[in-house]
PDB file of N, CA and C in Angstrom:
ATOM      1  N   UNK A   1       0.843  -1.165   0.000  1.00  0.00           N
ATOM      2  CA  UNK A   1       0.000   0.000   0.000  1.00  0.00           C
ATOM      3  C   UNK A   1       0.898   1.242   0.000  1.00  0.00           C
ATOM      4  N   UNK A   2       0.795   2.368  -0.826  1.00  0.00           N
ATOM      5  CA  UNK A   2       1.175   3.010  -0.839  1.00  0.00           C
ATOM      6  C   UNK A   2       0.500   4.545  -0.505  1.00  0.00           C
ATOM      7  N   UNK A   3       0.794   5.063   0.559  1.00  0.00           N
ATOM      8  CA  UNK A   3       0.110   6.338   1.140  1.00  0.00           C
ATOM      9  C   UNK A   3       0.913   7.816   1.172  1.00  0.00           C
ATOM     10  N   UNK A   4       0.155   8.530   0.313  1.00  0.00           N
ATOM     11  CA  UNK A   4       0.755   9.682   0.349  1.00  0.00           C
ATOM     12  C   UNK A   4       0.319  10.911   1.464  1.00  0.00           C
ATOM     13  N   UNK A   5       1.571  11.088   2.146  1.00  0.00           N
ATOM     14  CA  UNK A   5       1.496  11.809   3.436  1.00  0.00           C
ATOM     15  C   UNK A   5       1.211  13.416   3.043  1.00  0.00           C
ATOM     16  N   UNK A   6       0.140  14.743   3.618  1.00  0.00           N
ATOM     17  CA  UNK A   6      -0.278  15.668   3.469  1.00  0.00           C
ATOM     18  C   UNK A   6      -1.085  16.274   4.561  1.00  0.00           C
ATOM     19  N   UNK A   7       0.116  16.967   5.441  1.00  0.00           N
ATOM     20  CA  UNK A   7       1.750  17.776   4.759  1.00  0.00           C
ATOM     21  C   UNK A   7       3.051  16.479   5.284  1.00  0.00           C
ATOM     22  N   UNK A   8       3.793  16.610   4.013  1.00  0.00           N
ATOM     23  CA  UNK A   8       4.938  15.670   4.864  1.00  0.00           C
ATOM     24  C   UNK A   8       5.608  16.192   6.022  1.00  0.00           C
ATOM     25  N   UNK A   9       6.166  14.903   7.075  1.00  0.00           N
ATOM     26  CA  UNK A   9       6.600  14.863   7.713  1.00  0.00           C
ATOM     27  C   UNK A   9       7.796  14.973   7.984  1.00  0.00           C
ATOM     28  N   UNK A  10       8.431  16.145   8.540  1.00  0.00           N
ATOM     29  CA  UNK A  10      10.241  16.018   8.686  1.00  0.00           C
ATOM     30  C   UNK A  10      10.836  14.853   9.782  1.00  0.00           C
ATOM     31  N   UNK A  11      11.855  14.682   9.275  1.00  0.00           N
ATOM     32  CA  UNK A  11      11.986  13.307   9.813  1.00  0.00           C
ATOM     33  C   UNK A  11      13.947  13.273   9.519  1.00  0.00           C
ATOM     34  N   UNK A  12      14.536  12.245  10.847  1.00  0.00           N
ATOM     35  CA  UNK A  12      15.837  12.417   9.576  1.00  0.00           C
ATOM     36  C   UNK A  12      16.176  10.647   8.989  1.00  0.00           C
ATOM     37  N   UNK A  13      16.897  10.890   7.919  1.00  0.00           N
ATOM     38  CA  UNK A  13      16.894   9.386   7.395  1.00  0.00           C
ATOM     39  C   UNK A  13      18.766   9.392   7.806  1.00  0.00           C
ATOM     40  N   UNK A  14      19.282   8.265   9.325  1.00  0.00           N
ATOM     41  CA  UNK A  14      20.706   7.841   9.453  1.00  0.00           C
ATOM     42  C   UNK A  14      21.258   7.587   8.028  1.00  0.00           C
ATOM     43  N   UNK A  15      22.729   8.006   7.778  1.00  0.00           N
ATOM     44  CA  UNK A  15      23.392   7.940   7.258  1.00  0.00           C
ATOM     45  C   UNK A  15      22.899   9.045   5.786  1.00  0.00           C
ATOM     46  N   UNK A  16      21.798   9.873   5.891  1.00  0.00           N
ATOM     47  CA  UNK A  16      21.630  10.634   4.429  1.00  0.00           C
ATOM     48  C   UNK A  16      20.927  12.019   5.091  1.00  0.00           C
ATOM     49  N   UNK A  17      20.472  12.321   6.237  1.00  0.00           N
ATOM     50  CA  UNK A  17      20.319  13.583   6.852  1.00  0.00           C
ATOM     51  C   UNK A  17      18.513  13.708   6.716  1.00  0.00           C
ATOM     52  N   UNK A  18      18.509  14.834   7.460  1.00  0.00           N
ATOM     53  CA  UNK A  18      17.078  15.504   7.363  1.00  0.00           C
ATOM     54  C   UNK A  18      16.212  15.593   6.098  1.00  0.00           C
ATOM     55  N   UNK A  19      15.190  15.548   5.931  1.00  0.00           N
ATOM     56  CA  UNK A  19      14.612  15.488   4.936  1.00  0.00           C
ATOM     57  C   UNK A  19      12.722  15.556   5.094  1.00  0.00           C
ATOM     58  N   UNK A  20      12.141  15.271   4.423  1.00  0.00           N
ATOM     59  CA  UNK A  20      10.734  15.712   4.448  1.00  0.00           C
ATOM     60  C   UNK A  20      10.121  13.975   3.942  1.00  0.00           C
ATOM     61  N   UNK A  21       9.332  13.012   4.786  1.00  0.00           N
ATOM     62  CA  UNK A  21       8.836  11.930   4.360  1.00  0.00           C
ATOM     63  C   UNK A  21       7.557  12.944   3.354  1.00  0.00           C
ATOM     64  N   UNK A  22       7.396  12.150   2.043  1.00  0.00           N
ATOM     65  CA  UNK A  22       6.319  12.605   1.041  1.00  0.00           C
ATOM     66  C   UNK A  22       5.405  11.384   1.087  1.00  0.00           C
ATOM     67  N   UNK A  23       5.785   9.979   1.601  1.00  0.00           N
ATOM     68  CA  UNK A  23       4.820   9.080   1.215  1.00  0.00           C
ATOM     69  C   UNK A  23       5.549   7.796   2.352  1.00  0.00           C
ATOM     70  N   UNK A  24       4.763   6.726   2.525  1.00  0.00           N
ATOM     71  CA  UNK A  24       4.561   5.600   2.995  1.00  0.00           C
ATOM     72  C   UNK A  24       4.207   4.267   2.452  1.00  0.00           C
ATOM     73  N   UNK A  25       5.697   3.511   2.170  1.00  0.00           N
ATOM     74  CA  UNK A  25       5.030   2.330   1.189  1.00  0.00           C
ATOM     75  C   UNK A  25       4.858   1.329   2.534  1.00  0.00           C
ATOM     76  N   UNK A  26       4.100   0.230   2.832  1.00  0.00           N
ATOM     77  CA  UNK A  26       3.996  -1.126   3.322  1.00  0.00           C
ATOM     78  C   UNK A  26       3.866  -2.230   2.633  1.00  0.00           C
ATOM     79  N   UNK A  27       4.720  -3.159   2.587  1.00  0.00           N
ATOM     80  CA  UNK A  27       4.449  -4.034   1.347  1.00  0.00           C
ATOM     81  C   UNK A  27       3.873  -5.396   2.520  1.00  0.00           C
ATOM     82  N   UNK A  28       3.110  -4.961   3.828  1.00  0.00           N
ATOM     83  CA  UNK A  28       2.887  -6.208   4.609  1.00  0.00           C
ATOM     84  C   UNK A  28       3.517  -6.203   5.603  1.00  0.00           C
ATOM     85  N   UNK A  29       3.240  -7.824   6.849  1.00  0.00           N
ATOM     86  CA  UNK A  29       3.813  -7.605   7.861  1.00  0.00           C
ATOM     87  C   UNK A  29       4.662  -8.329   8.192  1.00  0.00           C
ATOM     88  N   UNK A  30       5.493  -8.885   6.977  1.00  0.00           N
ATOM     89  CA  UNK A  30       6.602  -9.353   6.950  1.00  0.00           C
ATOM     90  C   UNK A  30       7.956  -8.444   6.639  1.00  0.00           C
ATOM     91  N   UNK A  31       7.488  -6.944   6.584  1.00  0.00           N
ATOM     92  CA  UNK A  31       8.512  -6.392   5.975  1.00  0.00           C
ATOM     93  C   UNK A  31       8.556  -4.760   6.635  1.00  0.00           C
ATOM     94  N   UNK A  32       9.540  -4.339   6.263  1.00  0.00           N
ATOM     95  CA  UNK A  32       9.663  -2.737   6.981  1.00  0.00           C
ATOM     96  C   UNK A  32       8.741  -1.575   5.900  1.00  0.00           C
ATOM     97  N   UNK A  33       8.335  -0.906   7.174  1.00  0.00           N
ATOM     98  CA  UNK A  33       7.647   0.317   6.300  1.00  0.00           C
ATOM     99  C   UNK A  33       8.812   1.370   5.646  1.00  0.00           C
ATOM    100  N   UNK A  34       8.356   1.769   4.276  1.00  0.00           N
ATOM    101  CA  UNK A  34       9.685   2.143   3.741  1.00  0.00           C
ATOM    102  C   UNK A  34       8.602   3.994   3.604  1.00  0.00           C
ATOM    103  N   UNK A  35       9.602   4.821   3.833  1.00  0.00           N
ATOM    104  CA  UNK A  35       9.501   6.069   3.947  1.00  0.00           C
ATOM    105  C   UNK A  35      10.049   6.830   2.820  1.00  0.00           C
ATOM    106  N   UNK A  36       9.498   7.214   1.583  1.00  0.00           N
ATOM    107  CA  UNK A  36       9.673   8.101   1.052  1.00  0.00           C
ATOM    108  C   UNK A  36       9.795   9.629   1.355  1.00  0.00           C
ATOM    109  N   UNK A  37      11.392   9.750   1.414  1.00  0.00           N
ATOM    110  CA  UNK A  37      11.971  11.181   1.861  1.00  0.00           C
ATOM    111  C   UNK A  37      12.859  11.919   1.004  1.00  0.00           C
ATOM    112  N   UNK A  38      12.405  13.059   0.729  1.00  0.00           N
ATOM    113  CA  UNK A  38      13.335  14.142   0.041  1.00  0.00           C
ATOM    114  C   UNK A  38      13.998  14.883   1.119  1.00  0.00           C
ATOM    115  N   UNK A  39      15.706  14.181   0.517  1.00  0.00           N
ATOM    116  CA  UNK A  39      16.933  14.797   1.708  1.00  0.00           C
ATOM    117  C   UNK A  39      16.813  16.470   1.358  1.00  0.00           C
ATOM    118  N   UNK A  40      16.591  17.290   2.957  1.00  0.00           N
ATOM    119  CA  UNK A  40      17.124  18.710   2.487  1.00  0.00           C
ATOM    120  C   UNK A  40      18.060  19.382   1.702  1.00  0.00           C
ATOM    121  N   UNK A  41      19.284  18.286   1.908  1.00  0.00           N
ATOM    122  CA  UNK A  41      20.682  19.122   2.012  1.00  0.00           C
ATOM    123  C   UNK A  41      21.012  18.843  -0.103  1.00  0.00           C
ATOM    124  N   UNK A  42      20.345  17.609  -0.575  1.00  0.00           N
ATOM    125  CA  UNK A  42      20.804  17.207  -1.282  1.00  0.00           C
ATOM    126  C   UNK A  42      19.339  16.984  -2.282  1.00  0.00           C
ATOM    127  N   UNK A  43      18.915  17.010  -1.875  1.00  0.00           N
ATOM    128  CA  UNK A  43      17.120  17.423  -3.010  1.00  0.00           C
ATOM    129  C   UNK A  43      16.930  15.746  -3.597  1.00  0.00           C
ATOM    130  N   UNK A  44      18.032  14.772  -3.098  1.00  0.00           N
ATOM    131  CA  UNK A  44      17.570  13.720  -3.395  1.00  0.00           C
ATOM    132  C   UNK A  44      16.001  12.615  -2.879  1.00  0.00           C
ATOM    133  N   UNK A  45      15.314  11.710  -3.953  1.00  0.00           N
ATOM    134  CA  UNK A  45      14.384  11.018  -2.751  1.00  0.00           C
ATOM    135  C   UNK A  45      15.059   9.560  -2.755  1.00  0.00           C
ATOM    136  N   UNK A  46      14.589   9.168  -1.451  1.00  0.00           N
ATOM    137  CA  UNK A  46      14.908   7.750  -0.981  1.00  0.00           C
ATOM    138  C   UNK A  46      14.375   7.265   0.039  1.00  0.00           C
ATOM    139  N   UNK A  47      14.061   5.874  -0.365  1.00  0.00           N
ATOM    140  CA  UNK A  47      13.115   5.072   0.305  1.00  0.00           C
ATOM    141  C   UNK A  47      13.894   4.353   1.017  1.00  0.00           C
ATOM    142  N   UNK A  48      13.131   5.069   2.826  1.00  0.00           N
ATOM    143  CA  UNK A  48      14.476   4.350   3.803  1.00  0.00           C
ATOM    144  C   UNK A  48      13.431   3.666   4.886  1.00  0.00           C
ATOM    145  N   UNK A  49      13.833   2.422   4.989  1.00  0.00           N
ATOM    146  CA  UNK A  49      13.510   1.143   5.896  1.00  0.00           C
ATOM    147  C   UNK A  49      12.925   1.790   7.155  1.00  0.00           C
ATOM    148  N   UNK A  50      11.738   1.486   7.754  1.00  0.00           N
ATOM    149  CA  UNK A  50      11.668   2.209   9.471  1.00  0.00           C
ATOM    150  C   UNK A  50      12.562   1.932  10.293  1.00  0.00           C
ATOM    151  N   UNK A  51      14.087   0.939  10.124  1.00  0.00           N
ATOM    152  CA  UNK A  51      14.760   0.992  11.524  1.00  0.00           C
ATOM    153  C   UNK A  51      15.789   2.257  11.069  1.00  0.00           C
ATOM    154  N   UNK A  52      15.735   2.618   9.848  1.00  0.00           N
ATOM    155  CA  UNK A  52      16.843   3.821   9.628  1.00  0.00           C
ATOM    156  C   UNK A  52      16.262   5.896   9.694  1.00  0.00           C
ATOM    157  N   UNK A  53      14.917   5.241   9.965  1.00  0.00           N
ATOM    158  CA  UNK A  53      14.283   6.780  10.319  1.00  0.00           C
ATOM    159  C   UNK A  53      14.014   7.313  11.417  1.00  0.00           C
ATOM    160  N   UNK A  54      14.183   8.587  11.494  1.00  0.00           N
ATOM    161  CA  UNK A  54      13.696   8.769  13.505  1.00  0.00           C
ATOM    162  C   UNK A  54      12.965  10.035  13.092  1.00  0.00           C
ATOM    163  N   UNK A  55      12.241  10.517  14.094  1.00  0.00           N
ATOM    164  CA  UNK A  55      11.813  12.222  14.235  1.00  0.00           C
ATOM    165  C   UNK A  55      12.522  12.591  14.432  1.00  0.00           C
ATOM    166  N   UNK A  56      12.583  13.721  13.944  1.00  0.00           N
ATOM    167  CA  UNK A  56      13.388  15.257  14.345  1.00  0.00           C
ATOM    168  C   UNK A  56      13.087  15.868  16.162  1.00  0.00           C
ATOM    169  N   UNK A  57      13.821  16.203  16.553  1.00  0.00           N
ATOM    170  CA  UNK A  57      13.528  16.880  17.779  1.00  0.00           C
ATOM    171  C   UNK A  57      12.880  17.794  17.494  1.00  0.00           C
ATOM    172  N   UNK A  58      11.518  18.131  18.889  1.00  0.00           N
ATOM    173  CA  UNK A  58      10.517  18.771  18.728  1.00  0.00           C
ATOM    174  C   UNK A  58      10.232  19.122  20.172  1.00  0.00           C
ATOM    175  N   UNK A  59      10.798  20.094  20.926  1.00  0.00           N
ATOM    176  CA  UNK A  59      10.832  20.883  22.185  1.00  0.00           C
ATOM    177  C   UNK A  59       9.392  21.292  22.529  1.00  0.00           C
ATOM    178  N   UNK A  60       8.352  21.576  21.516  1.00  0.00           N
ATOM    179  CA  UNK A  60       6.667  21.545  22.231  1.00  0.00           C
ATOM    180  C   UNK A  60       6.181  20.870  22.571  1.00  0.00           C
ATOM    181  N   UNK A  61       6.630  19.127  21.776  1.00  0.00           N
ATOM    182  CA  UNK A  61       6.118  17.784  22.075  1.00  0.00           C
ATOM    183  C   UNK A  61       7.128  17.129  23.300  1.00  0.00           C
ATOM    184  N   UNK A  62       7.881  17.975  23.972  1.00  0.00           N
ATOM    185  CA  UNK A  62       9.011  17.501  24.856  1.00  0.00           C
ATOM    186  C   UNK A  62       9.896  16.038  23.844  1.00  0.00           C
ATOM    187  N   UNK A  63       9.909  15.769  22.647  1.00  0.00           N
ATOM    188  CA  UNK A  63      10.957  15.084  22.138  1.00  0.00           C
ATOM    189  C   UNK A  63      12.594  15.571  21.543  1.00  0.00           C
ATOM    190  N   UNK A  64      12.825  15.142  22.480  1.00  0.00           N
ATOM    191  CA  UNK A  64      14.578  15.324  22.450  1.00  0.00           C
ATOM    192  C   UNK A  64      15.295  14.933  21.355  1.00  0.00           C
ATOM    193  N   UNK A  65      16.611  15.267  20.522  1.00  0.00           N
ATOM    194  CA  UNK A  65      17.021  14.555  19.470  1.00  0.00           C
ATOM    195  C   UNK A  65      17.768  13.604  19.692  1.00  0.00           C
ATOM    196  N   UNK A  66      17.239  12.825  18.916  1.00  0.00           N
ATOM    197  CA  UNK A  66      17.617  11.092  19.410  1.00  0.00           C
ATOM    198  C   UNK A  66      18.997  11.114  18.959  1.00  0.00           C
ATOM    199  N   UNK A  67      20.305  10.097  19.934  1.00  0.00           N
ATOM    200  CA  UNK A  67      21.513   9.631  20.059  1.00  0.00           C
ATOM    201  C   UNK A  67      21.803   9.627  18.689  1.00  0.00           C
ATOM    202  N   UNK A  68      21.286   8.664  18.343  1.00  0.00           N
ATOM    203  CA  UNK A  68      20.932   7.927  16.262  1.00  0.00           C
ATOM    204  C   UNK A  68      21.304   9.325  15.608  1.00  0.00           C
ATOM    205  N   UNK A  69      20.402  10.295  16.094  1.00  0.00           N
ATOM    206  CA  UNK A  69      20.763  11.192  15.161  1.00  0.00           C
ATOM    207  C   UNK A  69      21.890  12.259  15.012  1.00  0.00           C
ATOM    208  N   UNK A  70      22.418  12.738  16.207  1.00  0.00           N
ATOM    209  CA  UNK A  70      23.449  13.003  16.700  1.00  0.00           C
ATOM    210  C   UNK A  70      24.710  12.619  15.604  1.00  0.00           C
ATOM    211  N   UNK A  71      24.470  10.884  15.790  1.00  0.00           N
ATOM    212  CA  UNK A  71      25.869  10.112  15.389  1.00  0.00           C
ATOM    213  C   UNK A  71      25.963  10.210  14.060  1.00  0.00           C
ATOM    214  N   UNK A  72      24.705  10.351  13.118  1.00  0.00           N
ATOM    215  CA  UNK A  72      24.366  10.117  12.187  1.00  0.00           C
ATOM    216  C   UNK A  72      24.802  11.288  11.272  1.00  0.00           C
ATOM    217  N   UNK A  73      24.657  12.306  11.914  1.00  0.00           N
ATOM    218  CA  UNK A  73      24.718  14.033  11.472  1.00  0.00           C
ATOM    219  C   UNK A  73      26.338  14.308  11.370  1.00  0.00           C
ATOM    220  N   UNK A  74      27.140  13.261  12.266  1.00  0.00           N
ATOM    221  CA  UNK A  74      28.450  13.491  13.179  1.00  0.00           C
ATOM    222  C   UNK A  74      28.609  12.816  11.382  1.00  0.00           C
ATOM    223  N   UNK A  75      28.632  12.283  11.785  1.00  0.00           N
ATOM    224  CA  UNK A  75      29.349  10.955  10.362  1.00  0.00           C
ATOM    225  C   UNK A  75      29.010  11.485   8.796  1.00  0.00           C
ATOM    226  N   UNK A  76      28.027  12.011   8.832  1.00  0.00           N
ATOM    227  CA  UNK A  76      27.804  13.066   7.832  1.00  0.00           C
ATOM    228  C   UNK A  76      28.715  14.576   7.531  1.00  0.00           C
ATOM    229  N   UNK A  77      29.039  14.997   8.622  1.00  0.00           N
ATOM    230  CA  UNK A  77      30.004  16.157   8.484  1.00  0.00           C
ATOM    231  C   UNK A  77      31.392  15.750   8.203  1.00  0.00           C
ATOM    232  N   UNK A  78      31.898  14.561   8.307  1.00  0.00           N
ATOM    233  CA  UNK A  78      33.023  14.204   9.137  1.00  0.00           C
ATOM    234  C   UNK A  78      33.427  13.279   7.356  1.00  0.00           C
ATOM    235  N   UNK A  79      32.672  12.929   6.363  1.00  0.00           N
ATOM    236  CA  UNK A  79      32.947  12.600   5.660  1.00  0.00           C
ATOM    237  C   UNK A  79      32.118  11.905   4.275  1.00  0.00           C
ATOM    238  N   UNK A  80      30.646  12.077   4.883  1.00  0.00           N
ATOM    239  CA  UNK A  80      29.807  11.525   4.163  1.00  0.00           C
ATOM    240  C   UNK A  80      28.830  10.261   4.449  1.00  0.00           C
ATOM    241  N   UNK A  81      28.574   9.614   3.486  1.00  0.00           N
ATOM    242  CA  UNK A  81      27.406   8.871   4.260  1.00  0.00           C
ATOM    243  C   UNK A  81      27.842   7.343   4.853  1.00  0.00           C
ATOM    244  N   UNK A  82      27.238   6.551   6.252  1.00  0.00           N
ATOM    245  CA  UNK A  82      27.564   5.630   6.852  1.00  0.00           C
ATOM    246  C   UNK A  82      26.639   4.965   6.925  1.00  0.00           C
ATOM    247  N   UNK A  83      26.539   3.196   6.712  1.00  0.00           N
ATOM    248  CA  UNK A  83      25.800   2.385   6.642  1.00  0.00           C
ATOM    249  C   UNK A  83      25.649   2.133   8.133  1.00  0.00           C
ATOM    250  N   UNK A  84      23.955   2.491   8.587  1.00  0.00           N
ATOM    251  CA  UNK A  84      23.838   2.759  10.181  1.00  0.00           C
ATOM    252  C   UNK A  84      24.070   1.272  10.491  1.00  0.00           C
ATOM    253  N   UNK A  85      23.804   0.277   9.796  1.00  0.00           N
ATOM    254  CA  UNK A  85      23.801  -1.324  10.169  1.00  0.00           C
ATOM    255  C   UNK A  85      25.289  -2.015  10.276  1.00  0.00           C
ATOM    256  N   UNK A  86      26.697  -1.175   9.844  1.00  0.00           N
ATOM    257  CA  UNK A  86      27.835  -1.271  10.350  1.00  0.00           C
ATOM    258  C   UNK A  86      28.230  -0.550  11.842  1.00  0.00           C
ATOM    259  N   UNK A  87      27.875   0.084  11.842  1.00  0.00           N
ATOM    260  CA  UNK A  87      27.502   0.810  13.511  1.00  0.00           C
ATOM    261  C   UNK A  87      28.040   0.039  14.651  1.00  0.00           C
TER     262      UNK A  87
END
């Protein structure tokens, strides 16, 4: 099933940065929900697995920015992109 999200959701995708989810594929419940996201930094889209997406920190909803993303942002400045599943 494929669901298109309105307004997308910012979100960041480990190892490719912040970006805006536009849509929601599920192919079932044998498998990961895959998140269609256009990266900010790089205007690219890519469909990233739910263990590689997190929310963005959001100080009204008291959510803090997650560790994941921290490391993720770190490894991004520091040289480019890191496969979060070598970690």
């Amino acid at each position: 099933m494929f669901t298109q999200l309105n307004p997308a959701i910012p979100l960041h995708v480990l190892g490719k940065g912040n970006g805006q989810a536009l849509a929601v594929i599920d192919y079932g419940p044998e498998h990961n929900l895959l998140w269609v996201t256009a990266i900010d930094a790089t205007g690219e889209i890519w469909c990233a697995p739910n263990p590689e997406v997190r929310m963005q920190a959001n100080w009204s909803m008291g959510r803090p920015k997650s560790f994941a993303v921290g490391a993720s942002k770190e490894a991004l400045r520091e040289g480019g992109e890191r496969n979060p599943a070598e970690a």
